[in-house]
Protein backbone atom coordinates (compact mmCIF):
# COMPACT_ATOMS: atom_id res chain seq x y z
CA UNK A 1 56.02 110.01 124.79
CA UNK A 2 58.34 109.22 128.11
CA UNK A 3 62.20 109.58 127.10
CA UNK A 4 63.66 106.00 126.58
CA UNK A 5 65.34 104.18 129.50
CA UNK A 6 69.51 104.51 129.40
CA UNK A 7 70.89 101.46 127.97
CA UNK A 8 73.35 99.59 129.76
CA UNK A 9 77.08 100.55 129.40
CA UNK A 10 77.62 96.73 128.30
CA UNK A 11 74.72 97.10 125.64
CA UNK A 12 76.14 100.08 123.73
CA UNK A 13 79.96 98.38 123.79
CA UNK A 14 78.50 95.43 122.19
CA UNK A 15 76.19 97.59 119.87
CA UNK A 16 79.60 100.24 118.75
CA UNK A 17 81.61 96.38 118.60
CA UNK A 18 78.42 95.04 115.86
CA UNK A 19 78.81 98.52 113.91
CA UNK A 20 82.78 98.25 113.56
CA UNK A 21 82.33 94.72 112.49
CA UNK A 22 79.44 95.59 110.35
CA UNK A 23 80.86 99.18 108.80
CA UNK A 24 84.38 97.39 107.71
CA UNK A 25 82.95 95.52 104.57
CA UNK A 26 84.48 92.69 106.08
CA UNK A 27 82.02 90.83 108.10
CA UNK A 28 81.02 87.14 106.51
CA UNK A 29 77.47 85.74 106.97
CA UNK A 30 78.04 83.88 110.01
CA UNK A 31 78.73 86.88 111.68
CA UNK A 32 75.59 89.14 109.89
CA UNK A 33 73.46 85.87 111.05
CA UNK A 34 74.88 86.58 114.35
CA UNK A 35 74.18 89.88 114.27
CA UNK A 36 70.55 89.29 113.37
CA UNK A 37 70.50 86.72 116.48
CA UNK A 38 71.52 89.47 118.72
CA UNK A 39 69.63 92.47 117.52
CA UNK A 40 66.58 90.57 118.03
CA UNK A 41 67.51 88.63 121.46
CA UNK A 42 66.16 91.65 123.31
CA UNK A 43 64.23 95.47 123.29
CA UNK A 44 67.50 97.20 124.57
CA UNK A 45 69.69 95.56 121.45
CA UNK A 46 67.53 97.18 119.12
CA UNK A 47 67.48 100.21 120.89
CA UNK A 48 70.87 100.95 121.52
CA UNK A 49 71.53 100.18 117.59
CA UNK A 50 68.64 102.43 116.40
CA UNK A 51 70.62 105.65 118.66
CA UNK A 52 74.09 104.60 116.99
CA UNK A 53 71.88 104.93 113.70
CA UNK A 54 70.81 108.20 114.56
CA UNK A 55 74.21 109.25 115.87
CA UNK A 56 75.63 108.33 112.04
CA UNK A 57 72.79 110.73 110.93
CA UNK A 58 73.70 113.66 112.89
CA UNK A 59 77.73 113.33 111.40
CA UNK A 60 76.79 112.79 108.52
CA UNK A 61 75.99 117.08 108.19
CA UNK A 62 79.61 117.22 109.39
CA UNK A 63 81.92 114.88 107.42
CA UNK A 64 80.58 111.45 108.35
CA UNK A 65 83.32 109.64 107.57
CA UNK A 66 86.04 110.67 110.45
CA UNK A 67 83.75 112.02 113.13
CA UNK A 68 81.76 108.56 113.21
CA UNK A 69 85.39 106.86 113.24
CA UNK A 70 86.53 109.34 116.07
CA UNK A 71 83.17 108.21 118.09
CA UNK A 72 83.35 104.66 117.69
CA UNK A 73 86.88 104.74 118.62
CA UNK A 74 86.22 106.33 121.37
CA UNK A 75 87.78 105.18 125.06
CA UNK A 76 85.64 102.93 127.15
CA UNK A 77 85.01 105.64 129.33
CA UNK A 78 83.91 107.74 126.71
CA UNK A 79 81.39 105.74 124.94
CA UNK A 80 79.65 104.52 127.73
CA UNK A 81 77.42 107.97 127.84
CA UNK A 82 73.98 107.39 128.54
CA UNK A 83 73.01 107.29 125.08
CA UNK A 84 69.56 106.18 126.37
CA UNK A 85 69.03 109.71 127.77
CA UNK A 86 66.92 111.01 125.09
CA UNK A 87 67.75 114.42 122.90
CA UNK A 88 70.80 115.51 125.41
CA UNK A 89 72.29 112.75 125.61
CA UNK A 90 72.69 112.51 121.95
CA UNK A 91 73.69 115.90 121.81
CA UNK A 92 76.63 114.84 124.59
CA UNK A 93 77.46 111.86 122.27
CA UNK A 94 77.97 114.24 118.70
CA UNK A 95 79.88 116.75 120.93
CA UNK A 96 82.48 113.93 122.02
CA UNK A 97 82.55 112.74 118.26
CA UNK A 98 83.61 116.69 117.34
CA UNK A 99 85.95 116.51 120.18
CA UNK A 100 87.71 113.67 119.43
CA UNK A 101 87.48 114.65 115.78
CA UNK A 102 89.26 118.30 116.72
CA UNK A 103 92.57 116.25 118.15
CA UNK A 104 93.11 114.56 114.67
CA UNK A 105 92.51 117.98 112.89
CA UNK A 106 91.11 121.35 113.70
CA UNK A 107 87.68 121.44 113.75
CA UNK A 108 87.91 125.06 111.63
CA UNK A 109 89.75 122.77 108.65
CA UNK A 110 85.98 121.44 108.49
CA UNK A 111 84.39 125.34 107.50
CA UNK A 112 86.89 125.36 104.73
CA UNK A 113 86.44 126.05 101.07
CA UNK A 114 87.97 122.53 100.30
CA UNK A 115 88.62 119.62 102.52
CA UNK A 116 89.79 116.36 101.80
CA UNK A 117 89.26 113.39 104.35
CA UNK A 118 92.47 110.53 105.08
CA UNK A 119 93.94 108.67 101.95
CA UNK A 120 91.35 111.13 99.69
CA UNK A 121 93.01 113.38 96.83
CA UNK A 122 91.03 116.26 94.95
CA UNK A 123 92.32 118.30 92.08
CA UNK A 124 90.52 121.41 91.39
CA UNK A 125 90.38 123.93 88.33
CA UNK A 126 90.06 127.85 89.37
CA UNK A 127 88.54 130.29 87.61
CA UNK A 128 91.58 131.57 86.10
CA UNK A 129 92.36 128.23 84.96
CA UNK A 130 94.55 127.22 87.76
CA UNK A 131 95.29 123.23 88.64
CA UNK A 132 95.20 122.88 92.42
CA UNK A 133 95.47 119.11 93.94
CA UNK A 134 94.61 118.96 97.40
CA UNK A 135 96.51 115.76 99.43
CA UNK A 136 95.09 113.76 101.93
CA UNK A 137 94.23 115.79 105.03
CA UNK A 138 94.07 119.07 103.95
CA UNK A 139 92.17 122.55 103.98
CA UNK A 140 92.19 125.36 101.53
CA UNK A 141 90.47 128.65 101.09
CA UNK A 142 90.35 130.23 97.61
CA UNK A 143 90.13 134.31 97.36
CA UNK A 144 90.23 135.38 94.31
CA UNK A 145 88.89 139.01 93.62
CA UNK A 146 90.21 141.72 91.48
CA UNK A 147 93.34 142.66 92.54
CA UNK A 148 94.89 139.29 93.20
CA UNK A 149 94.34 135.32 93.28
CA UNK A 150 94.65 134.23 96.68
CA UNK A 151 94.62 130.52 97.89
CA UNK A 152 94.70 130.12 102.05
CA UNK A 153 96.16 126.73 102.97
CA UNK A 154 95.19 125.64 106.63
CA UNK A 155 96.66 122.26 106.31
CA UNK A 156 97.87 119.25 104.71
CA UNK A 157 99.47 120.22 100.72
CA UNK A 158 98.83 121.28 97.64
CA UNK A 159 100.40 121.10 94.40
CA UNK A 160 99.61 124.19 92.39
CA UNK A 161 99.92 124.54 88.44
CA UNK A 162 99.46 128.41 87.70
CA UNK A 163 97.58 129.11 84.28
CA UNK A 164 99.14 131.83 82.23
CA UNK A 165 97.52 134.94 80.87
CA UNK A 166 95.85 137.01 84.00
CA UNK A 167 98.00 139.95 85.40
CA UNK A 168 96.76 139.45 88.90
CA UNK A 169 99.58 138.17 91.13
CA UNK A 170 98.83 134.13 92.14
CA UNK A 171 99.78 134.35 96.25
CA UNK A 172 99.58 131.19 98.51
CA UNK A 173 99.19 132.28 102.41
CA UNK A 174 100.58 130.15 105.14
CA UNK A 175 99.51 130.88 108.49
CA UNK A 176 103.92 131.44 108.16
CA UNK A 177 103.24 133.55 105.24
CA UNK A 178 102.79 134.42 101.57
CA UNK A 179 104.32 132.41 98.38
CA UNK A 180 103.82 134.27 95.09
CA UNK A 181 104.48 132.41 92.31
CA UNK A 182 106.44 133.73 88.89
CA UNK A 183 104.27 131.16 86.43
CA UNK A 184 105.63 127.86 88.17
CA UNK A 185 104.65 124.95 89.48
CA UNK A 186 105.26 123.97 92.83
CA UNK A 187 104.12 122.05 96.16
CA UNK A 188 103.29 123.74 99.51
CA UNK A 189 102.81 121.88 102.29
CA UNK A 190 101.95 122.42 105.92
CA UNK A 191 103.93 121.40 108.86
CA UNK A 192 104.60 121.78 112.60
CA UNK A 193 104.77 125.60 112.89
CA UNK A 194 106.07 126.36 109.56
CA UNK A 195 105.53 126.02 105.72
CA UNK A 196 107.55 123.65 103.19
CA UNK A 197 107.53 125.08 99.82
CA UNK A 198 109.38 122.63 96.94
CA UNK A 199 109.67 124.42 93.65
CA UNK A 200 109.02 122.08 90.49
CA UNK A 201 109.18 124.54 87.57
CA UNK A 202 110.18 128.41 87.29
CA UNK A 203 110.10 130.03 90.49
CA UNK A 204 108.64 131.45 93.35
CA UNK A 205 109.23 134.26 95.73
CA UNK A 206 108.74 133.45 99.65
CA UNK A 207 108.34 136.37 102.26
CA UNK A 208 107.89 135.22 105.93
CA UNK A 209 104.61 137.12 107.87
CA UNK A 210 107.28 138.60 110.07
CA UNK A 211 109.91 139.54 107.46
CA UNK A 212 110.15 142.64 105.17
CA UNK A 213 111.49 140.88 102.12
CA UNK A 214 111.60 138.06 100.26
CA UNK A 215 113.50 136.00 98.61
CA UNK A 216 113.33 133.97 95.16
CA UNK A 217 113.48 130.45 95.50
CA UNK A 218 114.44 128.74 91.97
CA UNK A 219 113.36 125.61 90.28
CA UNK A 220 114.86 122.43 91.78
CA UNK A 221 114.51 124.09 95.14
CA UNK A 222 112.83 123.68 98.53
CA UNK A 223 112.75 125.51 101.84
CA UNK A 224 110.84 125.72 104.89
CA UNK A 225 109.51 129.03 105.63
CA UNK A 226 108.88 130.31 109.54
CA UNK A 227 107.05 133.36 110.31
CA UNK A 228 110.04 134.91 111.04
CA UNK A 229 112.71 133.30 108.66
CA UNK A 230 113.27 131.55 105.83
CA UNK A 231 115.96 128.41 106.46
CA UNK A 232 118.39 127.74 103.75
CA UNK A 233 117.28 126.29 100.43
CA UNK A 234 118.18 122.77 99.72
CA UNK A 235 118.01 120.83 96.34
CA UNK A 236 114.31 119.43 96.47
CA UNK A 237 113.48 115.45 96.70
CA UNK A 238 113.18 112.92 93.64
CA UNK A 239 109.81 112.93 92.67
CA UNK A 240 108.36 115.17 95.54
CA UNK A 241 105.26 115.37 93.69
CA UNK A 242 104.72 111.44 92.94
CA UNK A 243 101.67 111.35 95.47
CA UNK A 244 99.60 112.97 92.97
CA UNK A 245 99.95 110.51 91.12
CA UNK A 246 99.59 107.82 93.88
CA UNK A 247 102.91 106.81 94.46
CA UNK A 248 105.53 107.73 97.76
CA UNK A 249 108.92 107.98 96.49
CA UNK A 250 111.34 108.65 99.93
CA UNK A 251 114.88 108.32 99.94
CA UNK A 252 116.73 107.85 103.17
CA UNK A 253 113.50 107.87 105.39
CA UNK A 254 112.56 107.03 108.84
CA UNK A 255 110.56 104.04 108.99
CA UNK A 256 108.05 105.72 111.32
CA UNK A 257 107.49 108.53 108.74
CA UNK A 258 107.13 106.16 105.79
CA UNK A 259 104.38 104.43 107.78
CA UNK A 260 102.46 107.32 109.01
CA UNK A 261 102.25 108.49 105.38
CA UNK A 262 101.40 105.26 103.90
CA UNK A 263 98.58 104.97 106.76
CA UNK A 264 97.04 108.09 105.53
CA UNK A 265 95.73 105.73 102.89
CA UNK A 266 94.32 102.84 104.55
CA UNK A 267 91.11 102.41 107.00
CA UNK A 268 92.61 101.31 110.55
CA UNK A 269 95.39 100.85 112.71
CA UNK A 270 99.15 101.10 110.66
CA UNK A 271 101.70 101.28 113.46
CA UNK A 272 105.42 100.37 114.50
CA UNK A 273 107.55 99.22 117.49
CA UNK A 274 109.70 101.91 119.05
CA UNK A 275 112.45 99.75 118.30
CA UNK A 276 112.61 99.97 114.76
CA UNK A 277 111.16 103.41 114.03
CA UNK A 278 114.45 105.60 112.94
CA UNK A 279 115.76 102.41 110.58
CA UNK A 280 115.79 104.23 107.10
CA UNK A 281 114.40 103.05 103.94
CA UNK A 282 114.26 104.26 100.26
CA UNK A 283 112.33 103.22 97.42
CA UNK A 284 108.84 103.80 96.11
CA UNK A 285 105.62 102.35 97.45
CA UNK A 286 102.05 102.89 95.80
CA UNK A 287 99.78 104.84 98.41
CA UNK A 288 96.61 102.96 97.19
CA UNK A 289 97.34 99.61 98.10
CA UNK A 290 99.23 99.85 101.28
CA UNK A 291 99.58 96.13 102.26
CA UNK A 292 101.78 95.68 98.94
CA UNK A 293 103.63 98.38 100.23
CA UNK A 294 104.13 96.79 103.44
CA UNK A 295 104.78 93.77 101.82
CA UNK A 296 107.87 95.24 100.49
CA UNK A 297 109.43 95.96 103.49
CA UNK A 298 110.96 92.64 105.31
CA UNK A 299 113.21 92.11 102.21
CA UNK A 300 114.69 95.55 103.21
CA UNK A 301 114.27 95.70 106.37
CA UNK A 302 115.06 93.40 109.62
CA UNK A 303 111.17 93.49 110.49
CA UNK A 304 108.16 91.59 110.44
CA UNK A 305 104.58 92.72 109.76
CA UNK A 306 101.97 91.70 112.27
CA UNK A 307 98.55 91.47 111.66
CA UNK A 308 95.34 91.44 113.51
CA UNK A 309 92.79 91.44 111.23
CA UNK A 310 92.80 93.99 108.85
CA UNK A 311 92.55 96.60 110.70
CA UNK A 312 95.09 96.82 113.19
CA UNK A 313 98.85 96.18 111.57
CA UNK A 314 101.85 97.04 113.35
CA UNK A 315 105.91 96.71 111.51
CA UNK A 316 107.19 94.87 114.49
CA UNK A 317 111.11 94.02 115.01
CA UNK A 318 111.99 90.68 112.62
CA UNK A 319 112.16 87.26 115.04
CA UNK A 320 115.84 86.29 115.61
């Protein structure tokens, strides 16, 4: 069989523009009828949406979910590959997906033991009878053997729960280094070249990759942890670990950081105006339903929220 003809660069914008609309659970049944209408108003319409069909299929082996996103929400440029090329061009199109995909997170987060997608939690028991829950965004490696129970964290944060009973230490490694915990409970959590650890119960000892000791870190506690130094501790945040439960408690926050953590949680666009990013805001805003949380702000805040749809919602300055 002769490879199919390329189809047009307007073709496959309208086709990724149906799939959006389509893939949102939004779309009412004038615009399915619509669909319909165009799908069948010519060969190429149907052809172009069969190769975004097969497209999904190859993600799917791969975490669907954000490598279809990353694809669909690609540039202009970018999606108009010639799709229509036959085996390599599909090949082309899942490589830009994983590319795309690797600037939101790296792609080796995807080969670990444990992922979790954006806005998903996952709480896990060990072997030894361990309570691990795994926050949006992140990667974690579990190595346990015989000498020691080991969990890797590559990204994102964890709040750990040690069980009591097995001599083997309990070590969390950092890329910045190891945590061992002293039968505690505590959060780590991965930033921009370093390691937050906030210590709930007991205690735990922190030792920097590049440092020869360590140094206890009480209950009440956190500090961030570099691979060459451990910064001073500080008394730890009210409620640090109410995500798990799916609330954000912040006191004296930027704006801009409450929002990128509340749009963890929703499907979308969640973004703010320059203008109004470093106002700060405390309270407590449930993760799971975001546009309540949003909601919340004007009455605190001199802003507005401005929507286009709902998928693209931006906390814009409040009119004068």
């Amino acid at each position: 069989m002769s490879p199919a003809h390329p189809v047009s660069a307007q073709v496959l914008d309208e086709a990724i523009g149906w799939q959006l609309c389509l893939g949102s659970g939004e779309a009412d049944p004038q615009q399915r009828a619509a669909f319909a209408d165009w799908h069948a108003a010519h060969p190429e319409h149907a052809r172009a949406w069969a190769q975004l069909a097969g497209l999904d299929r190859q993600l799917a082996a791969a975490s669907a979910t954000p490598a279809r996103r990353a694809l669909l929400r690609a540039t202009p440029t970018a999606r108009r590959l010639r799709l229509g090329g036959g085996v390599l061009g599909l090949l082309l199109a899942v490589a830009l997906g994983l590319g795309l995909l690797e600037r939101q997170r790296p792609l080796g987060d995807w080969l670990a033991d444990e992922v979790t997608g954006g806005g998903e939690q996952r709480e896990l028991l060990l072997p030894d009878r361990t309570r691990v829950r795994l926050n949006s965004r992140s990667a974690l490696d579990v190595r346990f053997d015989a000498h020691q129970r080991r969990l890797v964290l590559r990204s994102g944060e964890i709040l750990v729960e040690t069980a009591h009973g097995d001599p083997r230490p309990f070590v969390v490694g950092t890329a910045e280094g190891d945590l061992r915990a002293l039968g505690t409970r505590f959060l780590v959590r991965r930033e921009a070249g370093a390691t937050r650890l906030t210590v709930l119960q007991s205690a735990v000892a922190a030792q920097p990759a590049a440092a020869g000791t360590e140094r206890i870190v009480p209950e009440g506690q956190w500090v961030l942890m570099h691979a060459d130094r451990l910064e001073p501790s500080q008394p730890a945040p009210l409620a640090a670990d109410a995500w798990s439960h799916g609330m954000l408690v912040v006191e004296n926050q930027r704006l801009g950081d409450l929002l990128d953590a509340l749009g963890e949680y929703r499907d979308g666009y969640l973004g703010v105006d320059p203008a109004i990013a470093d106002l700060r805001i405390s309270g407590s805003f449930p993760l799971y339903d975001s546009d309540r949380a949003l909601a919340a702000l004007p009455p605190s805040l001199p802003v507005r929220i401005e929507r286009h749809t709902g998928w693209w919602v931006r906390v814009v300055p409040a009119k004068p």
